[in-house]
PDB file of N, CA and C in Angstrom:
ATOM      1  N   UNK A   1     -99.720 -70.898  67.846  1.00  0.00           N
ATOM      2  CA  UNK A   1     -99.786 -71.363  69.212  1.00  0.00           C
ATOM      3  C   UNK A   1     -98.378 -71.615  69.738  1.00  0.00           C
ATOM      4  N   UNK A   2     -98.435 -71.589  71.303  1.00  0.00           N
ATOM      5  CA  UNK A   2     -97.235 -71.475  71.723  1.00  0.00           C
ATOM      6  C   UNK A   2     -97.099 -73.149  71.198  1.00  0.00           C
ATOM      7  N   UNK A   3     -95.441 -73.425  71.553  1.00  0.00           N
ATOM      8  CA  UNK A   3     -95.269 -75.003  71.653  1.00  0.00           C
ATOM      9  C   UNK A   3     -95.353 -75.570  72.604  1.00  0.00           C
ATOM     10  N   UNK A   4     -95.694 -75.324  74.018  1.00  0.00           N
ATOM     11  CA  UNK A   4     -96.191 -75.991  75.209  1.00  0.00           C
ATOM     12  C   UNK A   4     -97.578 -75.950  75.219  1.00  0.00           C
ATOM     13  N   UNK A   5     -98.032 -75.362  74.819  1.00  0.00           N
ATOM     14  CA  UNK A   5     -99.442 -75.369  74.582  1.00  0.00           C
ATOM     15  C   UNK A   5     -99.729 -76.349  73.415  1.00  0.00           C
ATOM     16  N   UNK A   6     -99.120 -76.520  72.176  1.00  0.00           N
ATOM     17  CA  UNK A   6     -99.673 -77.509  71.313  1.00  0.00           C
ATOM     18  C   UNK A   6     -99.207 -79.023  72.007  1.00  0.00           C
ATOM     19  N   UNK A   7     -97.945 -78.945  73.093  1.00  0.00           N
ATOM     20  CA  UNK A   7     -97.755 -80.342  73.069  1.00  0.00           C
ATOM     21  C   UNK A   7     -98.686 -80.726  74.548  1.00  0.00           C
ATOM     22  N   UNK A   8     -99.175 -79.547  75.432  1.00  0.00           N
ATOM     23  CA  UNK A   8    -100.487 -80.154  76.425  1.00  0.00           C
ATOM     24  C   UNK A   8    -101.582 -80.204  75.716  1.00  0.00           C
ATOM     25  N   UNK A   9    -101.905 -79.788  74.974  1.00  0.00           N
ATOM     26  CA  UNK A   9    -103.411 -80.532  73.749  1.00  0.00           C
ATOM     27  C   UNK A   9    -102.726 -81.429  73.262  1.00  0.00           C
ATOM     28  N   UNK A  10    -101.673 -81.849  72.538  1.00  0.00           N
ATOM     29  CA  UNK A  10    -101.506 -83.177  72.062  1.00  0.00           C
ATOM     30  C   UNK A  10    -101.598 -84.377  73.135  1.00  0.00           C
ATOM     31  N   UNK A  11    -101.210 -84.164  74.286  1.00  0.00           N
ATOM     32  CA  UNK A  11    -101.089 -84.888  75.013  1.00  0.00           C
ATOM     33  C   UNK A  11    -102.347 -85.377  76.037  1.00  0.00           C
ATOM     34  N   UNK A  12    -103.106 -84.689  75.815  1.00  0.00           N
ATOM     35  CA  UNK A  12    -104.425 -84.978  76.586  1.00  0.00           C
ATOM     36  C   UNK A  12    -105.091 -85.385  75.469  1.00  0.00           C
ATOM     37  N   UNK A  13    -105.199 -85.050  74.255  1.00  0.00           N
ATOM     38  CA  UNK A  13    -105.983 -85.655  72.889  1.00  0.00           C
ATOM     39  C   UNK A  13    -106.104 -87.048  72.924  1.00  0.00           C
ATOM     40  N   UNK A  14    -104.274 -87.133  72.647  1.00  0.00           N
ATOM     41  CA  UNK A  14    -103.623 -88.336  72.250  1.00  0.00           C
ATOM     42  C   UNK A  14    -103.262 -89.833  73.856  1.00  0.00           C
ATOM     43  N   UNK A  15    -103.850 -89.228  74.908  1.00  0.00           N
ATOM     44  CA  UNK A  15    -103.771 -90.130  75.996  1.00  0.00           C
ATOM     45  C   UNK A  15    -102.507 -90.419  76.650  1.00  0.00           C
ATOM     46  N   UNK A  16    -101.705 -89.216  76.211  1.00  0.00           N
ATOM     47  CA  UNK A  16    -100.385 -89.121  76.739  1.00  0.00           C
ATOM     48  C   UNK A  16     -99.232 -89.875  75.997  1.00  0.00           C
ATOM     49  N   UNK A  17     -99.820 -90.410  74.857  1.00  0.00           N
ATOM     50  CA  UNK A  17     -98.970 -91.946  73.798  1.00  0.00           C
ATOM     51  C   UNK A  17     -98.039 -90.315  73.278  1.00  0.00           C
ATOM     52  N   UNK A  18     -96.962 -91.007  72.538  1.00  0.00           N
ATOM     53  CA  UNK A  18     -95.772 -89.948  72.143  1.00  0.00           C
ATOM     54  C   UNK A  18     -95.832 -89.526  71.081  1.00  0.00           C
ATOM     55  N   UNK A  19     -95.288 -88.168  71.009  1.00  0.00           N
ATOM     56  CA  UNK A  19     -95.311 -87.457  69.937  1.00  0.00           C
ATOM     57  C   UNK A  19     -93.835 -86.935  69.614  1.00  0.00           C
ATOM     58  N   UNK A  20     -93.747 -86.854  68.189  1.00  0.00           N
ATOM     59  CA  UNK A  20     -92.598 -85.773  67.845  1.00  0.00           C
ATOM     60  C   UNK A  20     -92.412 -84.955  67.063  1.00  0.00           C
ATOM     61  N   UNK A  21     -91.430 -83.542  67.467  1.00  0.00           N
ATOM     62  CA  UNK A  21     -92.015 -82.741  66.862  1.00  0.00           C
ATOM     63  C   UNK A  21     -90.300 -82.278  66.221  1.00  0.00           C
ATOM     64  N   UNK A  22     -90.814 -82.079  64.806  1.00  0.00           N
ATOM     65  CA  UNK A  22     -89.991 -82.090  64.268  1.00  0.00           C
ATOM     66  C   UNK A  22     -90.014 -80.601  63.217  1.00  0.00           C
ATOM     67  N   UNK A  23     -89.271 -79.592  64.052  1.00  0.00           N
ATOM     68  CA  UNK A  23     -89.288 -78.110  63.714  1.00  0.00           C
ATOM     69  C   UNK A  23     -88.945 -77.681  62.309  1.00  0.00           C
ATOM     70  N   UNK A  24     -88.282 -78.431  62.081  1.00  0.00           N
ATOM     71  CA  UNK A  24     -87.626 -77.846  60.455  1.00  0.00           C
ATOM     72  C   UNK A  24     -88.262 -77.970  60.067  1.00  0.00           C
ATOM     73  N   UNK A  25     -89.348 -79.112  59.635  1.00  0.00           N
ATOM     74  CA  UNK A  25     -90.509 -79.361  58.492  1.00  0.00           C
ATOM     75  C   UNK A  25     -91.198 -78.807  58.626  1.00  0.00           C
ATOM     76  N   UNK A  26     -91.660 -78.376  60.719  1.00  0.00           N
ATOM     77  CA  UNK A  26     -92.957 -78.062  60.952  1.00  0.00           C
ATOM     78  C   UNK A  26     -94.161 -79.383  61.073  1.00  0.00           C
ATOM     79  N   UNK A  27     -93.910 -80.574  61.475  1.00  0.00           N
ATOM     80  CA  UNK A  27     -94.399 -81.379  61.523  1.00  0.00           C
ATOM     81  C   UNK A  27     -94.562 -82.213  62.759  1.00  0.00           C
ATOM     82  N   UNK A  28     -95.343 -82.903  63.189  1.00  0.00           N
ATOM     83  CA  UNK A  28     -95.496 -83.635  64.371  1.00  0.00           C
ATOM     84  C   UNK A  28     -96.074 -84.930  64.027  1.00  0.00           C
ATOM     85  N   UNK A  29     -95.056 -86.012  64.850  1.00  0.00           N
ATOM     86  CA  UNK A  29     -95.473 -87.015  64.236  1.00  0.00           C
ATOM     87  C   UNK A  29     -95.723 -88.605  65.904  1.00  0.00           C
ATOM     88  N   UNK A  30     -97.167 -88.852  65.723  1.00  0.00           N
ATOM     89  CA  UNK A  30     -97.907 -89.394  66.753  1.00  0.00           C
ATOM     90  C   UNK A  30     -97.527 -91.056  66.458  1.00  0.00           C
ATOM     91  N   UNK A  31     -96.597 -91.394  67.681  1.00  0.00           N
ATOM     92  CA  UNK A  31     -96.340 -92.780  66.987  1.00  0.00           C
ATOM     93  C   UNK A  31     -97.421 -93.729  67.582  1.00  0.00           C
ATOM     94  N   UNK A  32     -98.013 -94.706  66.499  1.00  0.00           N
ATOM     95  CA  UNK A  32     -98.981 -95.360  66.904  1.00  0.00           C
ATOM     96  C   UNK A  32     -98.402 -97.070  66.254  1.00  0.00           C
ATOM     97  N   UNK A  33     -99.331 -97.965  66.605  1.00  0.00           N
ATOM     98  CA  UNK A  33     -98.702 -99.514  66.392  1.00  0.00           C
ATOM     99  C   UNK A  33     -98.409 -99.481  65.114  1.00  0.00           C
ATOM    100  N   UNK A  34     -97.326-100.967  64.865  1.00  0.00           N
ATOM    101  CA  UNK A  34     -96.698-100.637  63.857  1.00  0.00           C
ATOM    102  C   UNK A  34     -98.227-101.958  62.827  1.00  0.00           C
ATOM    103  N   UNK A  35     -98.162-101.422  61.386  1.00  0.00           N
ATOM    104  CA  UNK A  35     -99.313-101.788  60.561  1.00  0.00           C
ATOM    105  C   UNK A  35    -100.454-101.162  60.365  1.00  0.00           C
ATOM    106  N   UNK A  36    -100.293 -99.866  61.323  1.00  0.00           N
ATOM    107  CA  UNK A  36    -101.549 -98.636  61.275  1.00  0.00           C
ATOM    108  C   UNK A  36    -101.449 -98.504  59.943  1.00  0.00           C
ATOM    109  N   UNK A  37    -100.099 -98.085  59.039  1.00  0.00           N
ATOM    110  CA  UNK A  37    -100.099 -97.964  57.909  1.00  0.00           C
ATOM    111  C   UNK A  37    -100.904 -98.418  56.524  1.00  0.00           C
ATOM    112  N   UNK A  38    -101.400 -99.564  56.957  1.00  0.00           N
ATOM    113  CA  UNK A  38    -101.763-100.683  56.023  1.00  0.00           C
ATOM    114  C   UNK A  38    -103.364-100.398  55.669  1.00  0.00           C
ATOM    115  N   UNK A  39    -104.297-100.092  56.890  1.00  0.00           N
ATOM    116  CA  UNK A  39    -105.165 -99.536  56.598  1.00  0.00           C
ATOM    117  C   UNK A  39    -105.625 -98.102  57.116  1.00  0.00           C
ATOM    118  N   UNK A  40    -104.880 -96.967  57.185  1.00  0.00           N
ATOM    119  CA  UNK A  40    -105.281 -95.786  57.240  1.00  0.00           C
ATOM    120  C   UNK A  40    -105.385 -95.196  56.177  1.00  0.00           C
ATOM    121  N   UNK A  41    -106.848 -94.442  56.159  1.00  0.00           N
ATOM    122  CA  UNK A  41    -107.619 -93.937  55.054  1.00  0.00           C
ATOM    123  C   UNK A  41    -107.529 -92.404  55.079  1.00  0.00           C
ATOM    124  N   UNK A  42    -107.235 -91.565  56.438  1.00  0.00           N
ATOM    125  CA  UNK A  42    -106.962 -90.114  56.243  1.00  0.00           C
ATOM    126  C   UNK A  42    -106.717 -88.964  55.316  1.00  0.00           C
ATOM    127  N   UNK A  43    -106.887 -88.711  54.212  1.00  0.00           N
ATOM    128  CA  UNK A  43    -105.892 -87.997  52.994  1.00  0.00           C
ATOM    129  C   UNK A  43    -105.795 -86.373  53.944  1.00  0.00           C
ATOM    130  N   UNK A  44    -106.193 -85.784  54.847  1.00  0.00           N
ATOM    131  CA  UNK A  44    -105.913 -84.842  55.642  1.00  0.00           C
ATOM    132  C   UNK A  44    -104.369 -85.198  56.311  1.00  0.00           C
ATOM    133  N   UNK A  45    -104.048 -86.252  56.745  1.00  0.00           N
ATOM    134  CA  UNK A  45    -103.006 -87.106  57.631  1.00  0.00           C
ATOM    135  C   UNK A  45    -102.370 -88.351  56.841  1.00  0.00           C
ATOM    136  N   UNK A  46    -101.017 -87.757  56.747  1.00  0.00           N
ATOM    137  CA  UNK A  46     -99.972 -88.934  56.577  1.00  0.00           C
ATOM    138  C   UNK A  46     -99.900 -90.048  57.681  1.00  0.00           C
ATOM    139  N   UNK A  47     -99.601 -91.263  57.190  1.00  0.00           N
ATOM    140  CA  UNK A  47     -99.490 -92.257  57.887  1.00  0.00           C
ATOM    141  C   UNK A  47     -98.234 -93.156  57.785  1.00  0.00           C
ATOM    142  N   UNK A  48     -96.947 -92.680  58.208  1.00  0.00           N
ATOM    143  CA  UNK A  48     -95.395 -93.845  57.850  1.00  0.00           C
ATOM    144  C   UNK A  48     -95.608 -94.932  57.757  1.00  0.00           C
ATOM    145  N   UNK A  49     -94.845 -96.000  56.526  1.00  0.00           N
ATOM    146  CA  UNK A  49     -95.419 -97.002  57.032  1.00  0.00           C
ATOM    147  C   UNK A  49     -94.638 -97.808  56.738  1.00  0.00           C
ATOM    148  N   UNK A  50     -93.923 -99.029  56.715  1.00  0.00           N
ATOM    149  CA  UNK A  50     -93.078-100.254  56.576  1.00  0.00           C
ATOM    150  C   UNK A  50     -92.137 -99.474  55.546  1.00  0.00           C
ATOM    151  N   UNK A  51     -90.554 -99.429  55.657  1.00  0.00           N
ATOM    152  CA  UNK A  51     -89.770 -98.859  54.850  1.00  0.00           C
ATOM    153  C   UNK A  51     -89.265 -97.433  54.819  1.00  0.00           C
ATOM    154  N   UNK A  52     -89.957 -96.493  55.344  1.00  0.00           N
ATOM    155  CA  UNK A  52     -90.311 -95.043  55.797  1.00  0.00           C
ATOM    156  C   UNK A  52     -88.987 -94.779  57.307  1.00  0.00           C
ATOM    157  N   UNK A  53     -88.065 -94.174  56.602  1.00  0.00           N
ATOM    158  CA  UNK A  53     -87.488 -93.922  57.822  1.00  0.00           C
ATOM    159  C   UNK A  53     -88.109 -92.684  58.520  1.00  0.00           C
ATOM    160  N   UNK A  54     -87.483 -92.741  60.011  1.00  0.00           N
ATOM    161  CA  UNK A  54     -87.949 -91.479  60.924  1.00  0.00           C
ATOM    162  C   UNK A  54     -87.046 -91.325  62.090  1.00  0.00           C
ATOM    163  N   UNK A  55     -86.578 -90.294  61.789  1.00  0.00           N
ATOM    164  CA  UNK A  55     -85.340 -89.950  62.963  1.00  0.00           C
ATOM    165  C   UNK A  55     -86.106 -90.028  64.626  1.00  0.00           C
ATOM    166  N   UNK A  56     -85.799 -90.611  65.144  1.00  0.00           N
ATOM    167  CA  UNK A  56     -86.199 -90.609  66.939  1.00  0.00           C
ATOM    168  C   UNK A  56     -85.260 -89.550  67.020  1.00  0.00           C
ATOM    169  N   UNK A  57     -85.515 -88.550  68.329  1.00  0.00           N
ATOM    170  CA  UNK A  57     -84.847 -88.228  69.074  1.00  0.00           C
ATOM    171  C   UNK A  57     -84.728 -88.784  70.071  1.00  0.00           C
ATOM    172  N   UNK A  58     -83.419 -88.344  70.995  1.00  0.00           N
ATOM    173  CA  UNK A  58     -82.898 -88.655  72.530  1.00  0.00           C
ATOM    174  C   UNK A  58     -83.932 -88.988  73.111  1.00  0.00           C
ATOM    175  N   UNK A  59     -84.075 -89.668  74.239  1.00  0.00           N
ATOM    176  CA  UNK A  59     -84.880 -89.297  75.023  1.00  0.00           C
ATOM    177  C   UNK A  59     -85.183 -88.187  75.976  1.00  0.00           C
ATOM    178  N   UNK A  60     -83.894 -87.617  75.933  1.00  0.00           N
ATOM    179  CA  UNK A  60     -83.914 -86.756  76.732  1.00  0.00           C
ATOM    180  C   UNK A  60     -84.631 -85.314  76.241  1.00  0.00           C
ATOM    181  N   UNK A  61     -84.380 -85.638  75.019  1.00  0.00           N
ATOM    182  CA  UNK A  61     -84.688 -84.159  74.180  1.00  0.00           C
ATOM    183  C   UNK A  61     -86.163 -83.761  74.112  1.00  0.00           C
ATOM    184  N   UNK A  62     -86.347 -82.759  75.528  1.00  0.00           N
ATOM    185  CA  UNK A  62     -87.953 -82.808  75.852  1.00  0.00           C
ATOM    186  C   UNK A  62     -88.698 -81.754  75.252  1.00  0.00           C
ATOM    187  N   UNK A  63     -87.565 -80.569  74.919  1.00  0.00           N
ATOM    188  CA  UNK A  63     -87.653 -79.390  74.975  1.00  0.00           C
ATOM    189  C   UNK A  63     -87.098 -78.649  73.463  1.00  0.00           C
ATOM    190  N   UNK A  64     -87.879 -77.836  73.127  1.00  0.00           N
ATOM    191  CA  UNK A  64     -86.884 -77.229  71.453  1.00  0.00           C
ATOM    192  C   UNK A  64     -85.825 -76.560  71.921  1.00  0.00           C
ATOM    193  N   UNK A  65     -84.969 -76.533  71.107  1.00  0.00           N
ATOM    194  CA  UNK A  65     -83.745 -75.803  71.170  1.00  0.00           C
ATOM    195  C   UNK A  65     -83.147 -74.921  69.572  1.00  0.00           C
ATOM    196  N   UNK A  66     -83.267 -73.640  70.318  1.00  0.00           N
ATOM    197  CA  UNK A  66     -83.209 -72.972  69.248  1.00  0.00           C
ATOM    198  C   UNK A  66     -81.644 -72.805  68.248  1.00  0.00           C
ATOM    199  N   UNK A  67     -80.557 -72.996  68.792  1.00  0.00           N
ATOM    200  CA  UNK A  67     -79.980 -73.338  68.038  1.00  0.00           C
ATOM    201  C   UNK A  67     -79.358 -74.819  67.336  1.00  0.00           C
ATOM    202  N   UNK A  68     -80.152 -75.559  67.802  1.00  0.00           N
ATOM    203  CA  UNK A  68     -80.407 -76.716  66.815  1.00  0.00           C
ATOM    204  C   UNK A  68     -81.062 -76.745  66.038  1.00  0.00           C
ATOM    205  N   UNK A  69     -82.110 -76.698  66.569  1.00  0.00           N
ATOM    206  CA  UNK A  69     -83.645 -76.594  65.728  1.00  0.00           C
ATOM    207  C   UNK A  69     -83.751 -78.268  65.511  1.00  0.00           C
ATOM    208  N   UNK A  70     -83.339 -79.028  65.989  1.00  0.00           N
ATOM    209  CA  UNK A  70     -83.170 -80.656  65.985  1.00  0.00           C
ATOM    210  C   UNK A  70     -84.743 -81.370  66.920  1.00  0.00           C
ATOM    211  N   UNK A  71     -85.176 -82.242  66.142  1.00  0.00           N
ATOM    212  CA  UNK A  71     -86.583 -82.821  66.611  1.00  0.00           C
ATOM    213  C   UNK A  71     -86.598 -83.141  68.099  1.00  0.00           C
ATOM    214  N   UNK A  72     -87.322 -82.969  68.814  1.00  0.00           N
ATOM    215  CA  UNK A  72     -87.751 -83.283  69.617  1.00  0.00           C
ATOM    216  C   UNK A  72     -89.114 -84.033  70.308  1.00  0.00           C
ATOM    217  N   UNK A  73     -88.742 -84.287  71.608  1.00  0.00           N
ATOM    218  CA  UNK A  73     -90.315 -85.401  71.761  1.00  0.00           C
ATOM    219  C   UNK A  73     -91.521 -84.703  72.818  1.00  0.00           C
ATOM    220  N   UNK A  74     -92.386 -83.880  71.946  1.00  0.00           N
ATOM    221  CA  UNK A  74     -92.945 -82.826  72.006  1.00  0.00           C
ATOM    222  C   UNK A  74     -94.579 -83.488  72.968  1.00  0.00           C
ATOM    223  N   UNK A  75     -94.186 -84.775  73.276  1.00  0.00           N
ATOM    224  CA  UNK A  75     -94.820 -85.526  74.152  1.00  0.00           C
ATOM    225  C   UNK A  75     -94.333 -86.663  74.156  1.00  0.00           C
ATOM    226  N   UNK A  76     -93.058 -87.209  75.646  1.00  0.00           N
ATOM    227  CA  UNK A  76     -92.481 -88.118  75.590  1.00  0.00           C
ATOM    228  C   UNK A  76     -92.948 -89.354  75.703  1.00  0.00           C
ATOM    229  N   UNK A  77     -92.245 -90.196  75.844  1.00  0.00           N
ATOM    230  CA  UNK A  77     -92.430 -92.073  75.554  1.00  0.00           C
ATOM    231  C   UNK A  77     -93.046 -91.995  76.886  1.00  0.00           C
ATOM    232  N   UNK A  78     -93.791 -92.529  77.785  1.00  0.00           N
ATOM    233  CA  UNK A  78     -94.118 -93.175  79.254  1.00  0.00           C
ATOM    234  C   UNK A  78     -92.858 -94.287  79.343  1.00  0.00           C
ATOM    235  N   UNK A  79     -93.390 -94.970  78.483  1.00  0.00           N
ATOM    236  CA  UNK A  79     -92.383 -96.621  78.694  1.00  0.00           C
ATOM    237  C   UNK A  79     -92.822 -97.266  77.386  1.00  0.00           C
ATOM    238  N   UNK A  80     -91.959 -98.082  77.053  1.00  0.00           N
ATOM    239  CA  UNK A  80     -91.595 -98.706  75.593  1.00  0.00           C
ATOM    240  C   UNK A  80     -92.942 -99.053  75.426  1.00  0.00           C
ATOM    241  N   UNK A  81     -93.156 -99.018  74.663  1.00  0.00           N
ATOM    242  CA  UNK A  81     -94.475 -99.862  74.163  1.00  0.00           C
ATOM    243  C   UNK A  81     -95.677 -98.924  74.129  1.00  0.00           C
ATOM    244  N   UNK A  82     -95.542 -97.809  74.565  1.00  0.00           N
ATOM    245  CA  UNK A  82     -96.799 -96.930  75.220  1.00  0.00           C
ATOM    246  C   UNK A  82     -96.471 -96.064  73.833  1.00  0.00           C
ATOM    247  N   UNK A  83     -98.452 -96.218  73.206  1.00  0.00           N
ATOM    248  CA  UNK A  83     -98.336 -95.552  71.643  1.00  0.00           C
ATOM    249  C   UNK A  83     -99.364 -95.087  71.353  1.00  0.00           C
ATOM    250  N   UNK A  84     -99.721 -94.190  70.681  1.00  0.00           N
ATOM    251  CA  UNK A  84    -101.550 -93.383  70.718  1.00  0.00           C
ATOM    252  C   UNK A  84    -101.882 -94.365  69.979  1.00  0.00           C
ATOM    253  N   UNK A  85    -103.100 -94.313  70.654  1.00  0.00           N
ATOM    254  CA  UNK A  85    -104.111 -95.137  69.774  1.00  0.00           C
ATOM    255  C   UNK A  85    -104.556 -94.740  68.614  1.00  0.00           C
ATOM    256  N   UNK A  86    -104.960 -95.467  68.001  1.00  0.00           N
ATOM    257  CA  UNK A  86    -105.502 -95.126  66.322  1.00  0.00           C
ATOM    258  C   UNK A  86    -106.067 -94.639  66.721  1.00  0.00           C
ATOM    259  N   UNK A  87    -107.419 -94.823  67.454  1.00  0.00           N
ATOM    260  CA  UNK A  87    -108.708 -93.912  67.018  1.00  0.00           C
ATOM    261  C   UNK A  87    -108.913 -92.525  67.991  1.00  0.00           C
ATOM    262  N   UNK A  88    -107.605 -92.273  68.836  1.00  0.00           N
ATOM    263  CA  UNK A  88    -107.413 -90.565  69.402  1.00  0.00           C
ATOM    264  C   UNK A  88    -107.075 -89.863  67.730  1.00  0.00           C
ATOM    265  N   UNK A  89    -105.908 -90.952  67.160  1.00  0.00           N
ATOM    266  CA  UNK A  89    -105.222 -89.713  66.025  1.00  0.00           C
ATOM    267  C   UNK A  89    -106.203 -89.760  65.280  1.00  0.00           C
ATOM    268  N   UNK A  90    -106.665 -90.645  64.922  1.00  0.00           N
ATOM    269  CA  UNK A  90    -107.944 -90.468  63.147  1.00  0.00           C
ATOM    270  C   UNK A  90    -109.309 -89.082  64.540  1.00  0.00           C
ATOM    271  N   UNK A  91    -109.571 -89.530  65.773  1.00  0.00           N
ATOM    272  CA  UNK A  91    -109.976 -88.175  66.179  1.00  0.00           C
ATOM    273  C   UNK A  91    -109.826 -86.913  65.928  1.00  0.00           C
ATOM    274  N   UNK A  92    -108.388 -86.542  66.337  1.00  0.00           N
ATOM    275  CA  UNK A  92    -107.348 -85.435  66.428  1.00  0.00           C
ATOM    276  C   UNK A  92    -107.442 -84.745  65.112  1.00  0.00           C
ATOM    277  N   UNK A  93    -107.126 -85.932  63.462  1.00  0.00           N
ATOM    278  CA  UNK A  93    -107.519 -85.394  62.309  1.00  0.00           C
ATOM    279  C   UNK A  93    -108.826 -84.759  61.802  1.00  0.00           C
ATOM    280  N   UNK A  94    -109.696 -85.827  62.611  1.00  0.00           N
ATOM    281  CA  UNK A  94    -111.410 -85.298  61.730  1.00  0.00           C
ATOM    282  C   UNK A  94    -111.582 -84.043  62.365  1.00  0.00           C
ATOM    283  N   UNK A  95    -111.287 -83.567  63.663  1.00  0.00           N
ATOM    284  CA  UNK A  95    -111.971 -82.256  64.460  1.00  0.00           C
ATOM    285  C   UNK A  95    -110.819 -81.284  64.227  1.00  0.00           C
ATOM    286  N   UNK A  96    -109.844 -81.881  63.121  1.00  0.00           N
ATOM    287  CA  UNK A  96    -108.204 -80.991  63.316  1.00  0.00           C
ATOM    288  C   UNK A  96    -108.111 -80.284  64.549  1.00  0.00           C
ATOM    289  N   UNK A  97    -108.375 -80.374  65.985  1.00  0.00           N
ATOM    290  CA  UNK A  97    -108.210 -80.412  66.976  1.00  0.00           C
ATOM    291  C   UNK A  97    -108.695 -81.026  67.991  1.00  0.00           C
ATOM    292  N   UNK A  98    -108.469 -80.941  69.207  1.00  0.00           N
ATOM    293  CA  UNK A  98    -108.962 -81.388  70.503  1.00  0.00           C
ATOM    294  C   UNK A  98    -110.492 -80.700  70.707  1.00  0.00           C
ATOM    295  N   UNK A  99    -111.902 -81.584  70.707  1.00  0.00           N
ATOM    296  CA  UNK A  99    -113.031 -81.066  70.974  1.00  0.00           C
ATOM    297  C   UNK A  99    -113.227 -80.260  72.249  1.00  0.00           C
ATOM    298  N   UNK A 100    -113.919 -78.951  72.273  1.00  0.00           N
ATOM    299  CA  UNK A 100    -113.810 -78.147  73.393  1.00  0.00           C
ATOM    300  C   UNK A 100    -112.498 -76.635  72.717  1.00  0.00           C
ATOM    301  N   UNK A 101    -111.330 -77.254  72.127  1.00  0.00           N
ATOM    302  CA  UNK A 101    -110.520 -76.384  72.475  1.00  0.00           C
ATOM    303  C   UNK A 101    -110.812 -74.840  71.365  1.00  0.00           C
ATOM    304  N   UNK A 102    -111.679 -75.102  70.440  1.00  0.00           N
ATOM    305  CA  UNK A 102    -112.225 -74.062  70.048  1.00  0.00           C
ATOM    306  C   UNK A 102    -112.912 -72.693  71.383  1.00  0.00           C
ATOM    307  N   UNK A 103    -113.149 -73.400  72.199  1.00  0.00           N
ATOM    308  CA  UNK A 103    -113.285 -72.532  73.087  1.00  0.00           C
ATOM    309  C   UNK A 103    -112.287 -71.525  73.838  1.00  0.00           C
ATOM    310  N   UNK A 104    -111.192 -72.387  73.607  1.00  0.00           N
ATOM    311  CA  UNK A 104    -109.460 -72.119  74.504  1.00  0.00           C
ATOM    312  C   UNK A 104    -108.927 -70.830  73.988  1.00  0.00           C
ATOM    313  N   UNK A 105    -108.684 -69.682  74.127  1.00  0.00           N
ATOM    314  CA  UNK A 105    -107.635 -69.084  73.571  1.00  0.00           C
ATOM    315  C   UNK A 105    -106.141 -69.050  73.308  1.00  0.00           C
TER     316      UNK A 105
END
């Protein structure tokens, strides 16, 4: 899938809370309150948790850039505090996508 296309399904999934996407690994990572860690049960989905570093990008950095290849925020912040909710991402994991988008090409 394109990457504007995975980050408008992430972003309608996830209620617009932020995402980042972090190209080298191939990974995207949905920041949600901090102590989600403590009880998430997922083994499909990692969960960071107390101690776990994680590079932020800029804010500005909305967009990939191919000769960086440096993370970006593949669905930005709204405003501080604004974070997906647990139960969009444990969603997002059980249907490993957005319901409906099996239909989407």
């Amino acid at each position: 899938m394109e990457r504007h296309t995975v980050s408008d399904r992430l972003a309608r999934c996830l209620g617009g809370g932020p995402v980042i996407h972090d190209p080298g690994f191939r990974r995207y990572y949905a920041l949600v309150p901090p102590g989600t860690a403590r009880t998430w049960c997922e083994p499909e989905a990692a969960c960071l948790g107390e101690g776990t570093y994680l590079g932020v990008p800029r804010g500005d950095r909305t967009e990939f850039d191919e000769q960086t290849r440096a993370s970006y925020w593949a669905v930005p912040m709204v405003r501080p505090g604004w974070l997906c909710a647990v139960a969009d991402v444990r969603a997002l994991v059980w249907a490993g996508g957005c319901p409906g988008d099996e239909d989407e090409s």
